[in-house]
C-alpha atoms as a PDB file:
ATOM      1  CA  UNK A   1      88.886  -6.437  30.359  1.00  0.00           C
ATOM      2  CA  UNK A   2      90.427  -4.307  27.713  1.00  0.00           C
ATOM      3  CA  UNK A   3      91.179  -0.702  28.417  1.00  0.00           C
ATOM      4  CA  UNK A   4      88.606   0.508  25.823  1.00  0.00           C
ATOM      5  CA  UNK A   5      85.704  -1.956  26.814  1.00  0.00           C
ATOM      6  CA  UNK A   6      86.418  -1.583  30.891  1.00  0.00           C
ATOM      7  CA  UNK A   7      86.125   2.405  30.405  1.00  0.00           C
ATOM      8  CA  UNK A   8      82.914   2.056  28.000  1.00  0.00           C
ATOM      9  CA  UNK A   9      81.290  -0.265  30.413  1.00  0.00           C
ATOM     10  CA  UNK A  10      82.148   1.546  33.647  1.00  0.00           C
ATOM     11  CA  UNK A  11      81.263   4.788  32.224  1.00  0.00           C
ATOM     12  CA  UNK A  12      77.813   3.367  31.113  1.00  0.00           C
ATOM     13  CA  UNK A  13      77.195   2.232  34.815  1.00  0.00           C
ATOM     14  CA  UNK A  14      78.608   5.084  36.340  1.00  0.00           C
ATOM     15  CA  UNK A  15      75.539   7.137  34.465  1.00  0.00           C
ATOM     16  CA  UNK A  16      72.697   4.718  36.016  1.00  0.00           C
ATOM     17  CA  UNK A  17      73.813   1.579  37.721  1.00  0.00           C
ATOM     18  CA  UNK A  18      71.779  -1.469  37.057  1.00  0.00           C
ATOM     19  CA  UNK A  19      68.873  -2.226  39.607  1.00  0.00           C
ATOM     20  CA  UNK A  20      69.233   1.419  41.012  1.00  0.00           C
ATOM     21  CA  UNK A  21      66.289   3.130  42.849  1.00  0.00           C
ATOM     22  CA  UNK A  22      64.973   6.662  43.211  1.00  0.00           C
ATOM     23  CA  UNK A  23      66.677   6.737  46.372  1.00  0.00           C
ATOM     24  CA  UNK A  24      68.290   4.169  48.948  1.00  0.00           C
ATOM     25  CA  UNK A  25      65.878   4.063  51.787  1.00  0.00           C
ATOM     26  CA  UNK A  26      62.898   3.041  48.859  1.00  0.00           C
ATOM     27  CA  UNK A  27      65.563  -0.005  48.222  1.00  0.00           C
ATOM     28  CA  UNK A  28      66.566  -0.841  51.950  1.00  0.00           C
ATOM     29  CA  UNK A  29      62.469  -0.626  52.401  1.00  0.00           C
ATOM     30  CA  UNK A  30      61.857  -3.073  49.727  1.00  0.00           C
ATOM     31  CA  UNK A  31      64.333  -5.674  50.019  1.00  0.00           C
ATOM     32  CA  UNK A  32      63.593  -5.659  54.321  1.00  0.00           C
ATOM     33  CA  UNK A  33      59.838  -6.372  53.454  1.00  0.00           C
ATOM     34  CA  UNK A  34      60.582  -9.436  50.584  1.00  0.00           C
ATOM     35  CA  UNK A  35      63.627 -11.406  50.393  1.00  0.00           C
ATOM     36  CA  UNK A  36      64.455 -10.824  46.471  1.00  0.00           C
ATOM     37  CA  UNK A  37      66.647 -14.244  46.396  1.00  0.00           C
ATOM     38  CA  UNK A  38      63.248 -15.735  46.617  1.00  0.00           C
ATOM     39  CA  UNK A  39      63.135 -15.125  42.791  1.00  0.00           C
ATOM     40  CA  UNK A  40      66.471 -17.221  42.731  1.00  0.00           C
ATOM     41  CA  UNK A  41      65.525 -21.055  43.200  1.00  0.00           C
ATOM     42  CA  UNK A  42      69.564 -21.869  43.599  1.00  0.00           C
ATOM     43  CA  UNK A  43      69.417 -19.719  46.142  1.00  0.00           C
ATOM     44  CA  UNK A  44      66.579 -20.388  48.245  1.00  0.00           C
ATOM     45  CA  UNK A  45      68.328 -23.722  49.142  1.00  0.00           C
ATOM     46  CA  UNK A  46      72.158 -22.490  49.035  1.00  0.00           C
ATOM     47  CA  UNK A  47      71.522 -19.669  51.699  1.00  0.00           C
ATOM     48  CA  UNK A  48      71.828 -20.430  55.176  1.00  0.00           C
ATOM     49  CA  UNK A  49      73.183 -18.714  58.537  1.00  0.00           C
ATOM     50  CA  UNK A  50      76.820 -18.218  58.628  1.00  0.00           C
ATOM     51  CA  UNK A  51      77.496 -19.032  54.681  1.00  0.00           C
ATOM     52  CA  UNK A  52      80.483 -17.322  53.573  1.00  0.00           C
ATOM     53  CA  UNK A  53      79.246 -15.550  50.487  1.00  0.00           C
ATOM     54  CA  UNK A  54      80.741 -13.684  47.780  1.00  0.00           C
ATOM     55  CA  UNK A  55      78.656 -11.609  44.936  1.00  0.00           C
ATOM     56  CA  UNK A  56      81.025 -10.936  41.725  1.00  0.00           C
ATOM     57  CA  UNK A  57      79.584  -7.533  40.187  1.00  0.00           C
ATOM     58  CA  UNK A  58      76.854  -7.184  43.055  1.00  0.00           C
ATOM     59  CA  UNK A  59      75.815  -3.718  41.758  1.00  0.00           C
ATOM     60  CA  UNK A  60      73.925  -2.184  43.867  1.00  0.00           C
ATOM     61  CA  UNK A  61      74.113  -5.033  46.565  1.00  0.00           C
ATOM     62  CA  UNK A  62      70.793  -6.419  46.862  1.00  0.00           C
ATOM     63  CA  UNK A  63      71.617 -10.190  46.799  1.00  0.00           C
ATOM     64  CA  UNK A  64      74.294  -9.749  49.757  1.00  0.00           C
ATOM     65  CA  UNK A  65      72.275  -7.379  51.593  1.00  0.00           C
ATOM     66  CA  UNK A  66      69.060  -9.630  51.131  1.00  0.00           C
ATOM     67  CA  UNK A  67      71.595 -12.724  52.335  1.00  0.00           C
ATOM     68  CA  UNK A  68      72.825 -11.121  55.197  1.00  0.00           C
ATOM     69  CA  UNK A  69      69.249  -9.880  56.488  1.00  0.00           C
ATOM     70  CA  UNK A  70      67.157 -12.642  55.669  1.00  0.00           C
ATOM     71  CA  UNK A  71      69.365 -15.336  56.198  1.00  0.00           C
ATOM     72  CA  UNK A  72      72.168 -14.675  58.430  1.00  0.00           C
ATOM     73  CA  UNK A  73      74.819 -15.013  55.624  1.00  0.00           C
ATOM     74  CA  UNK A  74      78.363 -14.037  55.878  1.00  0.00           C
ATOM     75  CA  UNK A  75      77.978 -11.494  52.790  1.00  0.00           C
ATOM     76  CA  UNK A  76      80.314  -9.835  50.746  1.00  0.00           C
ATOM     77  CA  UNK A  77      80.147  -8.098  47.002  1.00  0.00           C
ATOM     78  CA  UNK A  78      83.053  -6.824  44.886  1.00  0.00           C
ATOM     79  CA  UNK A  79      81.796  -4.423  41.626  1.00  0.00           C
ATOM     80  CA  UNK A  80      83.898  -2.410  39.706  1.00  0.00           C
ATOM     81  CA  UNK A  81      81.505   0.163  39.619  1.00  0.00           C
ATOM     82  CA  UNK A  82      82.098   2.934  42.656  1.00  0.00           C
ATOM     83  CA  UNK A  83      78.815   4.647  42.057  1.00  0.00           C
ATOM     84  CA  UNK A  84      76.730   1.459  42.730  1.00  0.00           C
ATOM     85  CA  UNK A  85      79.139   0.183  45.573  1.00  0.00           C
ATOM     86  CA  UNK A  86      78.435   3.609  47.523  1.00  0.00           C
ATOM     87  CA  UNK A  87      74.474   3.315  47.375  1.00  0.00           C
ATOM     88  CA  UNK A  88      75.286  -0.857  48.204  1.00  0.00           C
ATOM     89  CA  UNK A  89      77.433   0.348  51.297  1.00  0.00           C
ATOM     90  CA  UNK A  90      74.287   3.080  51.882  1.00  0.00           C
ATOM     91  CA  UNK A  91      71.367   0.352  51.669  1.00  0.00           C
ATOM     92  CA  UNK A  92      73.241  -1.928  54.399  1.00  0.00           C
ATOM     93  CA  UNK A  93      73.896   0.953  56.767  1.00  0.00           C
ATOM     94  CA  UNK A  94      70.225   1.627  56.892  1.00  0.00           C
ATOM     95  CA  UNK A  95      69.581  -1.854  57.577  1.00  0.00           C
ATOM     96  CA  UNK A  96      71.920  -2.136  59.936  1.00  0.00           C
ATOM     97  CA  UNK A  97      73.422  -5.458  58.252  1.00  0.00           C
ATOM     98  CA  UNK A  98      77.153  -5.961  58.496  1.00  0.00           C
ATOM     99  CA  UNK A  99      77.885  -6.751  54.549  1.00  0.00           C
ATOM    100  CA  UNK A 100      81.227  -5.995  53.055  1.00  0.00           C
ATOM    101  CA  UNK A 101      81.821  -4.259  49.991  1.00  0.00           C
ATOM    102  CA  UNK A 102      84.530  -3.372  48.126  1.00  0.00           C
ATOM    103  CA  UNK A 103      85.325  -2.093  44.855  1.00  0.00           C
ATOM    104  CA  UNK A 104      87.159  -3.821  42.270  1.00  0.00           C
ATOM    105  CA  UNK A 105      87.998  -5.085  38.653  1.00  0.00           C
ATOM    106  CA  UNK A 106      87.016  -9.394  38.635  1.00  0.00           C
ATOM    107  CA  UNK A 107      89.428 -10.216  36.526  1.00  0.00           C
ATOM    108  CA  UNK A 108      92.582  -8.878  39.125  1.00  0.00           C
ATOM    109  CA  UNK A 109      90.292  -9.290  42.518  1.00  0.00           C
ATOM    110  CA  UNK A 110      91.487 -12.334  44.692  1.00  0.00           C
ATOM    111  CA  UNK A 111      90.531 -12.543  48.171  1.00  0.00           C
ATOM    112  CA  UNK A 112      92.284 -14.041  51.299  1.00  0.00           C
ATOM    113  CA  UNK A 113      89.974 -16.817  52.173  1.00  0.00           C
ATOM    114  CA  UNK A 114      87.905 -18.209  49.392  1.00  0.00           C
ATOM    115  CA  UNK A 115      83.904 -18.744  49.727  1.00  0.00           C
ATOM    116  CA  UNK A 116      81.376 -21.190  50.375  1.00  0.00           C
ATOM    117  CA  UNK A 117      79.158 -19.537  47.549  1.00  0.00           C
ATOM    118  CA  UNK A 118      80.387 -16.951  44.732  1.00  0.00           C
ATOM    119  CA  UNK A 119      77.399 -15.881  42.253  1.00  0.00           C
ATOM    120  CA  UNK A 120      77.689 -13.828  39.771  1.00  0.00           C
ATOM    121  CA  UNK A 121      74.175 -12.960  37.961  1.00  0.00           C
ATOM    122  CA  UNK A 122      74.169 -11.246  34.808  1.00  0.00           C
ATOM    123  CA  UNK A 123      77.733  -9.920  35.125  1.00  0.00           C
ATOM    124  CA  UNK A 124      80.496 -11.956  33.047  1.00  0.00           C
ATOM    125  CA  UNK A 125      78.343 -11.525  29.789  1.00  0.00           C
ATOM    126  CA  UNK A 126      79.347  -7.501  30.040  1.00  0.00           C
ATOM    127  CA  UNK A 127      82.946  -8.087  29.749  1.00  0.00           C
ATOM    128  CA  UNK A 128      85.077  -9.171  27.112  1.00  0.00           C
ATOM    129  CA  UNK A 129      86.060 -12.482  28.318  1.00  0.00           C
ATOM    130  CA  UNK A 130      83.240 -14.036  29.705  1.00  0.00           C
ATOM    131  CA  UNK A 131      84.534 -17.432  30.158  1.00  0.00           C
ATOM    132  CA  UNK A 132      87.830 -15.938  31.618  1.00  0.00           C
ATOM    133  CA  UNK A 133      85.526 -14.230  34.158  1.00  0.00           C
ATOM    134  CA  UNK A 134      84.306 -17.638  34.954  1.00  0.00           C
ATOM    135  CA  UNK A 135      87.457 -19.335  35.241  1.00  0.00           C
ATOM    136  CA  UNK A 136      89.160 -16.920  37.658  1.00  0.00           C
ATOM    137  CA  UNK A 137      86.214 -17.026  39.794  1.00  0.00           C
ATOM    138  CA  UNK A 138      86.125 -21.033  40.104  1.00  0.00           C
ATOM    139  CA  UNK A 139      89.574 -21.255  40.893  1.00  0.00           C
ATOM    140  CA  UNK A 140      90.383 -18.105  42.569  1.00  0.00           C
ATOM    141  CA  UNK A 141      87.274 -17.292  44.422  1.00  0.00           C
ATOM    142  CA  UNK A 142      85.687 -20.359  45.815  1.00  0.00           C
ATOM    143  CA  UNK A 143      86.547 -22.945  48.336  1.00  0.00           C
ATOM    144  CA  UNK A 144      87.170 -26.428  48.352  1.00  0.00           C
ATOM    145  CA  UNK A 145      83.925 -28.103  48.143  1.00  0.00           C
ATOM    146  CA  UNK A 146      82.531 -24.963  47.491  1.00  0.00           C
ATOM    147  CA  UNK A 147      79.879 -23.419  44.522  1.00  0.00           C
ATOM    148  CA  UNK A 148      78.964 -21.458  42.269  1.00  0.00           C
ATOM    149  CA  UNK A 149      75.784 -19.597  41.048  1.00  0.00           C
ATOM    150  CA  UNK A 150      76.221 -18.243  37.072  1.00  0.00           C
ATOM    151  CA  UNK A 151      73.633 -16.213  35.428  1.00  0.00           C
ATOM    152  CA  UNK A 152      74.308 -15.306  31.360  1.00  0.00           C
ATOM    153  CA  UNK A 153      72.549 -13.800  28.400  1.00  0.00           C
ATOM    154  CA  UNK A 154      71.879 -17.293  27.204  1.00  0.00           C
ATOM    155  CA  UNK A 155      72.511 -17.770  23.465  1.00  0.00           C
ATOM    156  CA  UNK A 156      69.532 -18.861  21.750  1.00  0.00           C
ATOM    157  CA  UNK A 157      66.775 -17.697  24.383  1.00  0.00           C
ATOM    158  CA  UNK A 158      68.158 -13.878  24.236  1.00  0.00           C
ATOM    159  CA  UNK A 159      67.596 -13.621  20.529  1.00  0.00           C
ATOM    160  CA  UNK A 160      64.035 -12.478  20.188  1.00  0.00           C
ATOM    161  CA  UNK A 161      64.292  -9.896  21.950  1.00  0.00           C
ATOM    162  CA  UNK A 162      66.814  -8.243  20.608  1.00  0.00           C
ATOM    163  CA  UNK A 163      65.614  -8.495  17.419  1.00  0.00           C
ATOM    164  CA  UNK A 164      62.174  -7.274  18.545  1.00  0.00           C
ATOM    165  CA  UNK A 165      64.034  -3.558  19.635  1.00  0.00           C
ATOM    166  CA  UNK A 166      66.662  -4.115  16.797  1.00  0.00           C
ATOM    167  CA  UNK A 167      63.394  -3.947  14.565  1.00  0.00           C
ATOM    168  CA  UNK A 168      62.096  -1.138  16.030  1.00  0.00           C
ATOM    169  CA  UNK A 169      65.730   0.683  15.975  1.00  0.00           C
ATOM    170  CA  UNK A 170      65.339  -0.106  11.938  1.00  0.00           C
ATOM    171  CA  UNK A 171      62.095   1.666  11.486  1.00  0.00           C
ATOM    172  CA  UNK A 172      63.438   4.759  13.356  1.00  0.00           C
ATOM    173  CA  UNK A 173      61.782   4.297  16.487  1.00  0.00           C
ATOM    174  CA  UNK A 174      63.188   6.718  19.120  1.00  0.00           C
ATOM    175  CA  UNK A 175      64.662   5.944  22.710  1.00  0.00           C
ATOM    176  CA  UNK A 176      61.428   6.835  24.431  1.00  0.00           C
ATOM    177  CA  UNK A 177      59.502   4.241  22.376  1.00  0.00           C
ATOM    178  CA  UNK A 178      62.059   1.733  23.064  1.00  0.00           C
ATOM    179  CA  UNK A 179      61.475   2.633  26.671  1.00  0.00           C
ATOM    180  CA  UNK A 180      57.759   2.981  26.251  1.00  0.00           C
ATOM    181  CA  UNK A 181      58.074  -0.740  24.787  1.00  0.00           C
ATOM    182  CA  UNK A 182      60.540  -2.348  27.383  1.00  0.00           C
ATOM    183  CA  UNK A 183      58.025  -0.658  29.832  1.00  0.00           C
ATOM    184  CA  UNK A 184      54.957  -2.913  28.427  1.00  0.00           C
ATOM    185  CA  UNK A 185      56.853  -5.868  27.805  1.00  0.00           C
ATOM    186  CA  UNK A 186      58.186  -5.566  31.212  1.00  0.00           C
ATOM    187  CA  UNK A 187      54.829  -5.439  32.635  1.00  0.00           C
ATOM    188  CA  UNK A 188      53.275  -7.733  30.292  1.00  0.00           C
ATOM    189  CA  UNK A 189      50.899  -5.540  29.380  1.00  0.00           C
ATOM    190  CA  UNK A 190      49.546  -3.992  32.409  1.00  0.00           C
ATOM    191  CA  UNK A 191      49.771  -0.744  34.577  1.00  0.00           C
ATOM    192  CA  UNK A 192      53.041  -1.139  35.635  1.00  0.00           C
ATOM    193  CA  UNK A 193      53.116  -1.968  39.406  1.00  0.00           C
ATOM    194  CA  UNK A 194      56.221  -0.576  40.690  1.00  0.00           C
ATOM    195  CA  UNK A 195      56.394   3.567  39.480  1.00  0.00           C
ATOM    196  CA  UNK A 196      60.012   4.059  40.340  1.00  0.00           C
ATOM    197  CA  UNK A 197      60.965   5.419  36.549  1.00  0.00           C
ATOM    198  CA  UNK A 198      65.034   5.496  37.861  1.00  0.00           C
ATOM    199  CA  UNK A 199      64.578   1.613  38.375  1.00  0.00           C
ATOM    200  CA  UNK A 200      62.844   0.864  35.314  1.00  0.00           C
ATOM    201  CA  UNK A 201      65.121   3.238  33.357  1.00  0.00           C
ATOM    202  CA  UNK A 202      68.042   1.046  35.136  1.00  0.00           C
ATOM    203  CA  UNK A 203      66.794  -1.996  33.949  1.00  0.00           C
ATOM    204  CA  UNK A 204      65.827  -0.861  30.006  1.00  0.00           C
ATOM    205  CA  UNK A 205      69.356   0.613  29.960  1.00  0.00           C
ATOM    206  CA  UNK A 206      71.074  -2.512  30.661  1.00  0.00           C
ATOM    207  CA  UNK A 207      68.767  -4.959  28.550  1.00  0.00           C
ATOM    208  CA  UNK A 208      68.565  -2.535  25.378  1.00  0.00           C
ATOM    209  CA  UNK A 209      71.239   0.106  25.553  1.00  0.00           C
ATOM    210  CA  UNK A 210      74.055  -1.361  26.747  1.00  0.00           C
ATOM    211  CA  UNK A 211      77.153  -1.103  25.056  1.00  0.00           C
ATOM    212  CA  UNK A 212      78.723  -4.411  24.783  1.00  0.00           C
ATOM    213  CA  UNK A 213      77.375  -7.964  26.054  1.00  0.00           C
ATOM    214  CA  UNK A 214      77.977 -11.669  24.651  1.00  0.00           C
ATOM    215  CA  UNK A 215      75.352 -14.847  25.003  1.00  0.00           C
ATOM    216  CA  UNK A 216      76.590 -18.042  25.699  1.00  0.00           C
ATOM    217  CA  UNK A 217      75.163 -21.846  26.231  1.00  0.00           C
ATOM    218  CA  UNK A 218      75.302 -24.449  28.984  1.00  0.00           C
ATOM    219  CA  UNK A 219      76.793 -26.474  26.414  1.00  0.00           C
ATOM    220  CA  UNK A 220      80.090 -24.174  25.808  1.00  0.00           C
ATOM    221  CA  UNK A 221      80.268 -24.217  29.889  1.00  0.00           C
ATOM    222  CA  UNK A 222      80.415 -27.505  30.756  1.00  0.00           C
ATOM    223  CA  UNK A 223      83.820 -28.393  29.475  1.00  0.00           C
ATOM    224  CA  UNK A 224      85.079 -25.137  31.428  1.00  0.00           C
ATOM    225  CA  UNK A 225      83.838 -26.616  34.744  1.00  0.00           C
ATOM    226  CA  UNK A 226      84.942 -29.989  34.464  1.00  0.00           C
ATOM    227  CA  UNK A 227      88.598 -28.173  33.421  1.00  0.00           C
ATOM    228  CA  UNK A 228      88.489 -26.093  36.662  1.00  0.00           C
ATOM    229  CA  UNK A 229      87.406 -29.273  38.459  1.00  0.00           C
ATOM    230  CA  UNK A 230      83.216 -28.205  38.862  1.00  0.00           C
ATOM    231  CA  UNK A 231      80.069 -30.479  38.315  1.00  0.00           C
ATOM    232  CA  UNK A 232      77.098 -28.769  37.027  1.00  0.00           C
ATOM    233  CA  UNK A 233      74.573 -29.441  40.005  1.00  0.00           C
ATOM    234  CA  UNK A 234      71.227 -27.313  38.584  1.00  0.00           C
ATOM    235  CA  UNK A 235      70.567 -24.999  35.921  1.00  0.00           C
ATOM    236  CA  UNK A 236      67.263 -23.425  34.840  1.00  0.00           C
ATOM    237  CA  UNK A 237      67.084 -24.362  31.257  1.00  0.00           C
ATOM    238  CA  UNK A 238      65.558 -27.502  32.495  1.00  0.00           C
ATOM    239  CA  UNK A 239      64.057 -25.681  35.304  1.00  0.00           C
ATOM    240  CA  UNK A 240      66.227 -26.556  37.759  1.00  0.00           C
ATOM    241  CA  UNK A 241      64.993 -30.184  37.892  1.00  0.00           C
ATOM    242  CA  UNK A 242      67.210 -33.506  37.732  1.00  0.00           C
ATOM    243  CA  UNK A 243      69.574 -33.615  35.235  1.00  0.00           C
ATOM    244  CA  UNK A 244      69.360 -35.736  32.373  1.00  0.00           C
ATOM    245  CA  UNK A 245      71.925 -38.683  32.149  1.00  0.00           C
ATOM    246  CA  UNK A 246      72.059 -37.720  28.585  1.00  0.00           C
ATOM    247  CA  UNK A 247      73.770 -34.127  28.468  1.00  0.00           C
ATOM    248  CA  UNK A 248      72.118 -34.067  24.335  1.00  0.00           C
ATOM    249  CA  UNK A 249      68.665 -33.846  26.653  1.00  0.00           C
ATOM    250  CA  UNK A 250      70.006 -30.402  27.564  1.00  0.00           C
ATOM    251  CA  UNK A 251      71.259 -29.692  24.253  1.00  0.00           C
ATOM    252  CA  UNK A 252      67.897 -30.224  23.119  1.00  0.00           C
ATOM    253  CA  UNK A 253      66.181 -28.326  25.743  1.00  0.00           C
ATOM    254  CA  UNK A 254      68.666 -25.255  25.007  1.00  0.00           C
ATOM    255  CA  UNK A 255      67.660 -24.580  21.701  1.00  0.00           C
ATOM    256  CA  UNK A 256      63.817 -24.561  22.321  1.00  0.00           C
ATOM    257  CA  UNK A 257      64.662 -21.706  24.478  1.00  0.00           C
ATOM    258  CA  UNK A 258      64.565 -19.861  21.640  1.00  0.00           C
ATOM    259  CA  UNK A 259      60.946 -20.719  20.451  1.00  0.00           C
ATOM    260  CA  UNK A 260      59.860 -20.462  23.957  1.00  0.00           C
ATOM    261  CA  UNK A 261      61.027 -16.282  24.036  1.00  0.00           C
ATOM    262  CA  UNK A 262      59.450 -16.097  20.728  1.00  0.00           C
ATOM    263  CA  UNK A 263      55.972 -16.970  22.001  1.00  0.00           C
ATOM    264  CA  UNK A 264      56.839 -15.085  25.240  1.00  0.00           C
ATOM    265  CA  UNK A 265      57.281 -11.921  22.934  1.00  0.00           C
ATOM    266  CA  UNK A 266      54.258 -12.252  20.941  1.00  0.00           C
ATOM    267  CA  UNK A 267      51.789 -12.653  24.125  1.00  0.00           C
ATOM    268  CA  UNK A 268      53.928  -9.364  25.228  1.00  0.00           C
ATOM    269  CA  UNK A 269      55.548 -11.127  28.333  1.00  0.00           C
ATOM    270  CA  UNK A 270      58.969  -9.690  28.960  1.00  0.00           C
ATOM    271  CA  UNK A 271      61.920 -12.672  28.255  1.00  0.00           C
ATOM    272  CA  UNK A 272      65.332 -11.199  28.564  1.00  0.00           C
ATOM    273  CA  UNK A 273      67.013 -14.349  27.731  1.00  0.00           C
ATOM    274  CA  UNK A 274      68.868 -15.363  30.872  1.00  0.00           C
ATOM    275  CA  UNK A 275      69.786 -18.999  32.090  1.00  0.00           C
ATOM    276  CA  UNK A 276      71.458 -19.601  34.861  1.00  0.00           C
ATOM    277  CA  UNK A 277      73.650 -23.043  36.263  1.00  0.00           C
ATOM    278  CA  UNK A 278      75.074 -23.547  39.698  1.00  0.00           C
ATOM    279  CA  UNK A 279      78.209 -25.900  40.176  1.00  0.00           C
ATOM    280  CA  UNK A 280      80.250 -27.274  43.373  1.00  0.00           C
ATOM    281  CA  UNK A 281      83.760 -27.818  43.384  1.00  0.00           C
ATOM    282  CA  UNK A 282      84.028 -31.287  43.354  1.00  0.00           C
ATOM    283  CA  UNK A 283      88.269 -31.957  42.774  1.00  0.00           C
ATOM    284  CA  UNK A 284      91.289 -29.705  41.816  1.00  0.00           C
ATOM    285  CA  UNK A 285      93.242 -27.355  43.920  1.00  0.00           C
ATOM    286  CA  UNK A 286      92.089 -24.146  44.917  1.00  0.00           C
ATOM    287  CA  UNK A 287      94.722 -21.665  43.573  1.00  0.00           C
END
């Protein structure tokens, strides 16, 4: 990253990192009594006991924690962010899970022996060269034969809803109604079920205040994979099932993402806009 976008971003996280709780023994409670990579259909398959993993920009840590706990995985996370690598580091000590973490910049980290799985979910789109991000990881990160889990602000499905809150912005609404808002989209409608007001405030933060993100497409990713020597294997802008032999099919598919946060907006359901792909390493070198 630049200078100037590396010290806006970290600063921003520094603050109130993304996914953070009121305290770390609520989050080591929580993520021992539900595996959150549930959520994650890539992941429910890709996880298994002695999988070398790797989380680029793990935050906070749940996904290698949750890995490591519920299924045995070799975990690691790397996050630029000292703040959230500290209360990471804390969650796994209370669980007793051996997960290492480590703090670091992406774009310069490069680890001895490469992984079995890197993901990276909702992190590249926060830097200023998200499709560098993605390149360094594929050939840098992962191993021969190895994958790759991606999640983005996706182009055409992210739209809405920043409009919705740039709307609001327009007719002066203040941060606590954009917060207010987030809050009943979030919940689509509802009480909200989970009370922790540092967690929610972590997540309304980084969907409506952050300071610099891009959206992206499958479409502009494929080419990068095939150049790093990947093969798209799933991706949830179908829903994760088979892939069309036509890649328009997709094409198609990605722009009715857009219509389909639109309606998701106006029956107040929360729609952030994210898509995610996963891809193995199916030729080149690893550098």
């Amino acid at each position: 990253m630049t200078s100037g976008a590396r010290t806006d971003v970290l600063a921003f996280y520094r603050e109130l990192p993304f996914n953070h709780r009121r305290d770390a023994r609520t989050q080591a409670g929580l993520i021992s009594g539900a595996d959150p990579a549930r959520g994650y259909p890539p992941l429910v398959t890709a996880l298994r006991p002695g999988l070398r993993l790797l989380d680029v920009g793990c935050g906070t840590g749940w996904l290698p924690i949750a890995a490591a706990l519920h299924h045995r995985c070799l975990a690691n996370g790397v996050d630029f962010n000292p703040v959230a690598v500290d209360r990471a580091r804390e969650v796994a000590d209370l669980l007793g899970v051996p997960v290492s973490f480590e703090v670091a910049d992406l774009f310069t980290y490069r680890p001895g022996p490469r992984f079995d799985l890197v993901t990276s979910l909702g992190v590249l789109h926060h830097t200023d060269d998200c499709v560098g991000g993605l390149v360094h990881i594929g050939q840098s990160m992962v191993a021969g034969g190895g994958r790759m889990i991606i999640g983005l602000y996706h182009e055409h499905a992210r739209e809405p809803f920043l409009a919705h809150f740039d709307r609001m912005r327009r007719r002066g609404a203040s941060e606590d109604a954009l917060y207010a808002e987030f809050r009943r989209l979030r919940h689509g409608g509802a009480a909200p079920a989970d009370d922790d007001d540092t967690f929610l405030r972590s997540w309304f933060r980084d969907q409506v205040l952050h300071p610099h993100e891009t959206r992206h497409t499958l479409a502009e990713m494929l080419p990068v994979l095939a150049d790093i020597g990947f093969t798209l294997e799933s991706t949830s802008v179908n829903g994760f099932g088979p892939l069309p032999d036509d890649p328009g099919e997709l094409r198609y598919r990605e722009r009715a993402l857009a219509h389909d946060a639109r309606r998701a907006l106006a029956a107040g359901r929360y729609d952030p806009g994210f898509f995610l792909f996963q891809a193995v390493r199916t030729k080149g070198a690893v550098r």
